[in-house]
N, C-alpha and C. Protein backbone atom coordinates (compact mmCIF):
# COMPACT_ATOMS: atom_id res chain seq x y z
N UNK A 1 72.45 133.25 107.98
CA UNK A 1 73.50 133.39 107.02
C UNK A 1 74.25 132.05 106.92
N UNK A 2 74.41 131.12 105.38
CA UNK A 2 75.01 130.53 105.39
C UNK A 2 76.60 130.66 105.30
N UNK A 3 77.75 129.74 105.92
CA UNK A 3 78.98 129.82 105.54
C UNK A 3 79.39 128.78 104.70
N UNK A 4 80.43 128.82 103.89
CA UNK A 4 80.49 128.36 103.31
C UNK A 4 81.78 127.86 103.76
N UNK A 5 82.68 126.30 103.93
CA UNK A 5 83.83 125.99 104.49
C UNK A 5 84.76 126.10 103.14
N UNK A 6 86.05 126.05 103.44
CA UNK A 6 87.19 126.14 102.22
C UNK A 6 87.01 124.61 101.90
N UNK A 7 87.18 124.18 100.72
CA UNK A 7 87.31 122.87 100.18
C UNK A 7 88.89 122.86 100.04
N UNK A 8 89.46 121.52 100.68
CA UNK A 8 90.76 121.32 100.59
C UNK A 8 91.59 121.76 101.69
N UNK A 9 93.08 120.93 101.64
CA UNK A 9 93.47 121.18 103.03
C UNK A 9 94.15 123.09 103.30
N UNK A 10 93.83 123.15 104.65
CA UNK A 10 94.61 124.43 105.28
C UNK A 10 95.43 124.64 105.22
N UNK A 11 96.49 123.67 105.43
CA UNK A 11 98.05 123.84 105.55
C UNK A 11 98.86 123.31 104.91
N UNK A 12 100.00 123.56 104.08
CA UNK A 12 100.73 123.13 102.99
C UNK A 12 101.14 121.49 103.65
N UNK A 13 100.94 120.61 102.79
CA UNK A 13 101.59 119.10 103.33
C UNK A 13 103.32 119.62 103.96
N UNK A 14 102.68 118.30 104.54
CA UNK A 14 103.94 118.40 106.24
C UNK A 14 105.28 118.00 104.78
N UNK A 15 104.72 117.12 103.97
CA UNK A 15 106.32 116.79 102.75
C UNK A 15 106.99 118.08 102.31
N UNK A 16 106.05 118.93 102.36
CA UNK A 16 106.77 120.18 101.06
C UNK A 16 107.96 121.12 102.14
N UNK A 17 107.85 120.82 103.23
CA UNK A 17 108.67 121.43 104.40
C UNK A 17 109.79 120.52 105.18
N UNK A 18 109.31 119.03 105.33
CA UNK A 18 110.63 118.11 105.82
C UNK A 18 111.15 117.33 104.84
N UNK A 19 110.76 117.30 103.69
CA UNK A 19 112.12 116.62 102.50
C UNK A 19 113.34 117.56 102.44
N UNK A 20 113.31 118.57 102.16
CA UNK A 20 114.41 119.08 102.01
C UNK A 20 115.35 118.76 103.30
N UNK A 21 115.41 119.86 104.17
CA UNK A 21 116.17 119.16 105.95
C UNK A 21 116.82 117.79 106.14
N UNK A 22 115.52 116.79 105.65
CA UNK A 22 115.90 115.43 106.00
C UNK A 22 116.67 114.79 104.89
N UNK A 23 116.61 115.13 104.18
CA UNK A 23 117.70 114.76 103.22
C UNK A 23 118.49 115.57 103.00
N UNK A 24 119.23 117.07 103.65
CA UNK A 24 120.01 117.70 103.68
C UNK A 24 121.18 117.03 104.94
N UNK A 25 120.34 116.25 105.94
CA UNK A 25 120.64 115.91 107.03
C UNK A 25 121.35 114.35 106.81
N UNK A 26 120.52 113.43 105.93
CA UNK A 26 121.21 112.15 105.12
C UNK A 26 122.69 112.28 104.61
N UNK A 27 122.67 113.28 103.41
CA UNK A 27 123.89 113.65 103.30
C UNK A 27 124.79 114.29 103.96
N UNK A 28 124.98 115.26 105.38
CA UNK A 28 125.68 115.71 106.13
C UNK A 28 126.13 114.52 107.26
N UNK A 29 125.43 113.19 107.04
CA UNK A 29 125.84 112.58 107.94
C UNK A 29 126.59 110.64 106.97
N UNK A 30 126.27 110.97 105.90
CA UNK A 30 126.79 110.65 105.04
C UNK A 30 128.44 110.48 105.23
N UNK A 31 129.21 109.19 105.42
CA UNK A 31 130.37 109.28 105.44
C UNK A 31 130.99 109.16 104.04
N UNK A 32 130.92 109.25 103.14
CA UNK A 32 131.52 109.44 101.58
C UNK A 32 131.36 110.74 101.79
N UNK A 33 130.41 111.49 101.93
CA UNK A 33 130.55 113.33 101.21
C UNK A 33 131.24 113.90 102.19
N UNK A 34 131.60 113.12 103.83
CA UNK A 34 132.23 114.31 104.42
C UNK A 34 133.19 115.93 103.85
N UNK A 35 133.72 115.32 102.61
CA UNK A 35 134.44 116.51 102.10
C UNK A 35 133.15 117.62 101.41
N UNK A 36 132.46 117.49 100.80
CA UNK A 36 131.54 118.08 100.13
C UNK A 36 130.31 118.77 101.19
N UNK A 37 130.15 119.72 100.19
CA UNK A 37 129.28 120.64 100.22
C UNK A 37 127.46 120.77 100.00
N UNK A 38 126.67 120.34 100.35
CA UNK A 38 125.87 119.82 99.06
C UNK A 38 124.34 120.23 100.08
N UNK A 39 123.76 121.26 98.88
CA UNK A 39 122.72 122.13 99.34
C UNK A 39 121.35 121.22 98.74
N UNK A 40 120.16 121.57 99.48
CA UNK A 40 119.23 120.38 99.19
C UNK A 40 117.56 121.54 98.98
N UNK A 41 117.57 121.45 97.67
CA UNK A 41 116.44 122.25 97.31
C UNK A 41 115.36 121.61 96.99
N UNK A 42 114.28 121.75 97.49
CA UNK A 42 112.73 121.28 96.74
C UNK A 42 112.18 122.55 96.22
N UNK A 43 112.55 122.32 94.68
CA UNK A 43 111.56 123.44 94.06
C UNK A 43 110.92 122.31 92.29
N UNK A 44 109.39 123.07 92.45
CA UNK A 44 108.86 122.19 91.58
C UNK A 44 108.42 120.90 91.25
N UNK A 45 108.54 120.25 92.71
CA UNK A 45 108.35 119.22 92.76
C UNK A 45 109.13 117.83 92.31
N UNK A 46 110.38 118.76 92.33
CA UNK A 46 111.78 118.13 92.40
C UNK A 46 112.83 118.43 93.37
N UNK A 47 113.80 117.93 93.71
CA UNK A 47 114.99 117.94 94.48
C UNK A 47 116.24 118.40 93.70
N UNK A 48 116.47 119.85 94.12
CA UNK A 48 117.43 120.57 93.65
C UNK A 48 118.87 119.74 94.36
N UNK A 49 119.90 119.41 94.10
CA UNK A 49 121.38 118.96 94.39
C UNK A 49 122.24 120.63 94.19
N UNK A 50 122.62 121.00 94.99
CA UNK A 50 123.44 122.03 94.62
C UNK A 50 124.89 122.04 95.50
N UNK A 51 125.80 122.41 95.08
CA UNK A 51 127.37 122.68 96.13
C UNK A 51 128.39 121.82 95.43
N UNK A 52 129.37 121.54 96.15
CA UNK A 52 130.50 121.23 95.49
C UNK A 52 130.77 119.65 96.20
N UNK A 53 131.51 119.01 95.65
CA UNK A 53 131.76 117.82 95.77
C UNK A 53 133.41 117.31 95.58
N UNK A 54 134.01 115.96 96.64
CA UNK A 54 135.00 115.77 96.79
C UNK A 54 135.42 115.04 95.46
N UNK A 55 134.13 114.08 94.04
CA UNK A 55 135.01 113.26 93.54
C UNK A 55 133.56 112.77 92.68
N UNK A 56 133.52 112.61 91.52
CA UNK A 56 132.53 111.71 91.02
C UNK A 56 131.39 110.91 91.54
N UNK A 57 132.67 110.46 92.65
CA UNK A 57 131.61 109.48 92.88
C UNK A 57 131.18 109.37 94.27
N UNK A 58 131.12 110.77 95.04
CA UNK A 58 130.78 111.28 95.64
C UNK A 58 129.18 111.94 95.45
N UNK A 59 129.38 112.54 94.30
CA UNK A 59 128.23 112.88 93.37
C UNK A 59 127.27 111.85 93.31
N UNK A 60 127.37 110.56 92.94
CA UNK A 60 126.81 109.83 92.66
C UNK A 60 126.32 108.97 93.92
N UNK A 61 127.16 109.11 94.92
CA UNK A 61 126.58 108.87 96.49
C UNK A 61 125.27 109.58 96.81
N UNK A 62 125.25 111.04 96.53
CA UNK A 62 124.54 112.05 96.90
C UNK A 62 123.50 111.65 96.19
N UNK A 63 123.24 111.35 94.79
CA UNK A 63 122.06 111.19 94.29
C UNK A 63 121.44 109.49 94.56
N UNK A 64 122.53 108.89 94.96
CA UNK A 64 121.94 107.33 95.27
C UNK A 64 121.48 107.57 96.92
N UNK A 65 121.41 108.60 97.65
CA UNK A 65 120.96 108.63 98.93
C UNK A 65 119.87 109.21 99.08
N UNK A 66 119.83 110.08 97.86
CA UNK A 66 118.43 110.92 97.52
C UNK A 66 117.54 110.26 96.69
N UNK A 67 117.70 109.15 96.13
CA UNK A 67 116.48 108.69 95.00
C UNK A 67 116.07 107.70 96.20
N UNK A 68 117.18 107.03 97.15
CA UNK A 68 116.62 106.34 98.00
C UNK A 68 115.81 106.35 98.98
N UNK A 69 115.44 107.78 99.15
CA UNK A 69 114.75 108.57 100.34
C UNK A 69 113.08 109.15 99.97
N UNK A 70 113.53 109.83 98.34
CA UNK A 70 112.25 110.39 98.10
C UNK A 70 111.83 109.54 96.42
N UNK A 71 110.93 109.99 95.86
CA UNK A 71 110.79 109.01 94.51
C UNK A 71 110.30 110.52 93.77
N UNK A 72 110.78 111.58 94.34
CA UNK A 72 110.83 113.05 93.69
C UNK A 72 112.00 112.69 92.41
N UNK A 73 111.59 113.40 91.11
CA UNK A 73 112.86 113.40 90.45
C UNK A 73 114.26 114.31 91.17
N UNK A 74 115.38 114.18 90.78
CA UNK A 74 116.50 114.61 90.90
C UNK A 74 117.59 115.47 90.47
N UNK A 75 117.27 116.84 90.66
CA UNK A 75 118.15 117.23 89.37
C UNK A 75 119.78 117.98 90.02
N UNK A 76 121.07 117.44 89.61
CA UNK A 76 122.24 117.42 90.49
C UNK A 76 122.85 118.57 88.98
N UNK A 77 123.22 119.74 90.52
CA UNK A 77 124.54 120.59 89.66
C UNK A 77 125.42 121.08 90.67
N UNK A 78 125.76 119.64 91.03
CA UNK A 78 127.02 119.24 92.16
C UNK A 78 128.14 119.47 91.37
N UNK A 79 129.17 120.52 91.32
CA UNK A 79 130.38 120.42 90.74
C UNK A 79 131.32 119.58 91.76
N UNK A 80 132.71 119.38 91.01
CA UNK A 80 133.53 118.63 91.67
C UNK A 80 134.90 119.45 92.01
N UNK A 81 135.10 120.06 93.36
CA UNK A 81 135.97 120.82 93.39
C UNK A 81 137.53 120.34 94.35
């Protein structure tokens, strides 16, 4: 009896599981956002930005720490509270 092997890998890439964390972890250690909130989603092959934020340009910290990390697009619905 022949078997036949699966073509392609077994296990989801090691990326689709430590981008999020590690760049949840960038910004929690981030001294500009200490005030903010800011949730870190990979869905679609993008980087969800979600939570609240101390100031504009706080916001704009968050996404200049994240384009710097991954070359995933970015999509931010960081309010400013």
């Amino acid at each position: 009896m022949l078997l036949s092997l699966p073509v392609g890998p077994l296990s989801p890439a090691p990326d689709q599981f430590s981008t999020g964390p590690a760049l949840s972890s960038l910004l929690s250690y981030a001294e500009e956002l200490v005030d903010s909130t800011i949730h870190v989603e990979i869905n679609g092959g993008a980087v969800l930005l979600t939570g609240r934020a101390s100031s504009d340009a706080a916001i704009a910290r968050a996404i200049e720490i994240v384009t710097g990390f991954t070359s995933r697009p970015v999509v931010c619905e960081i309010l400013v509270a």
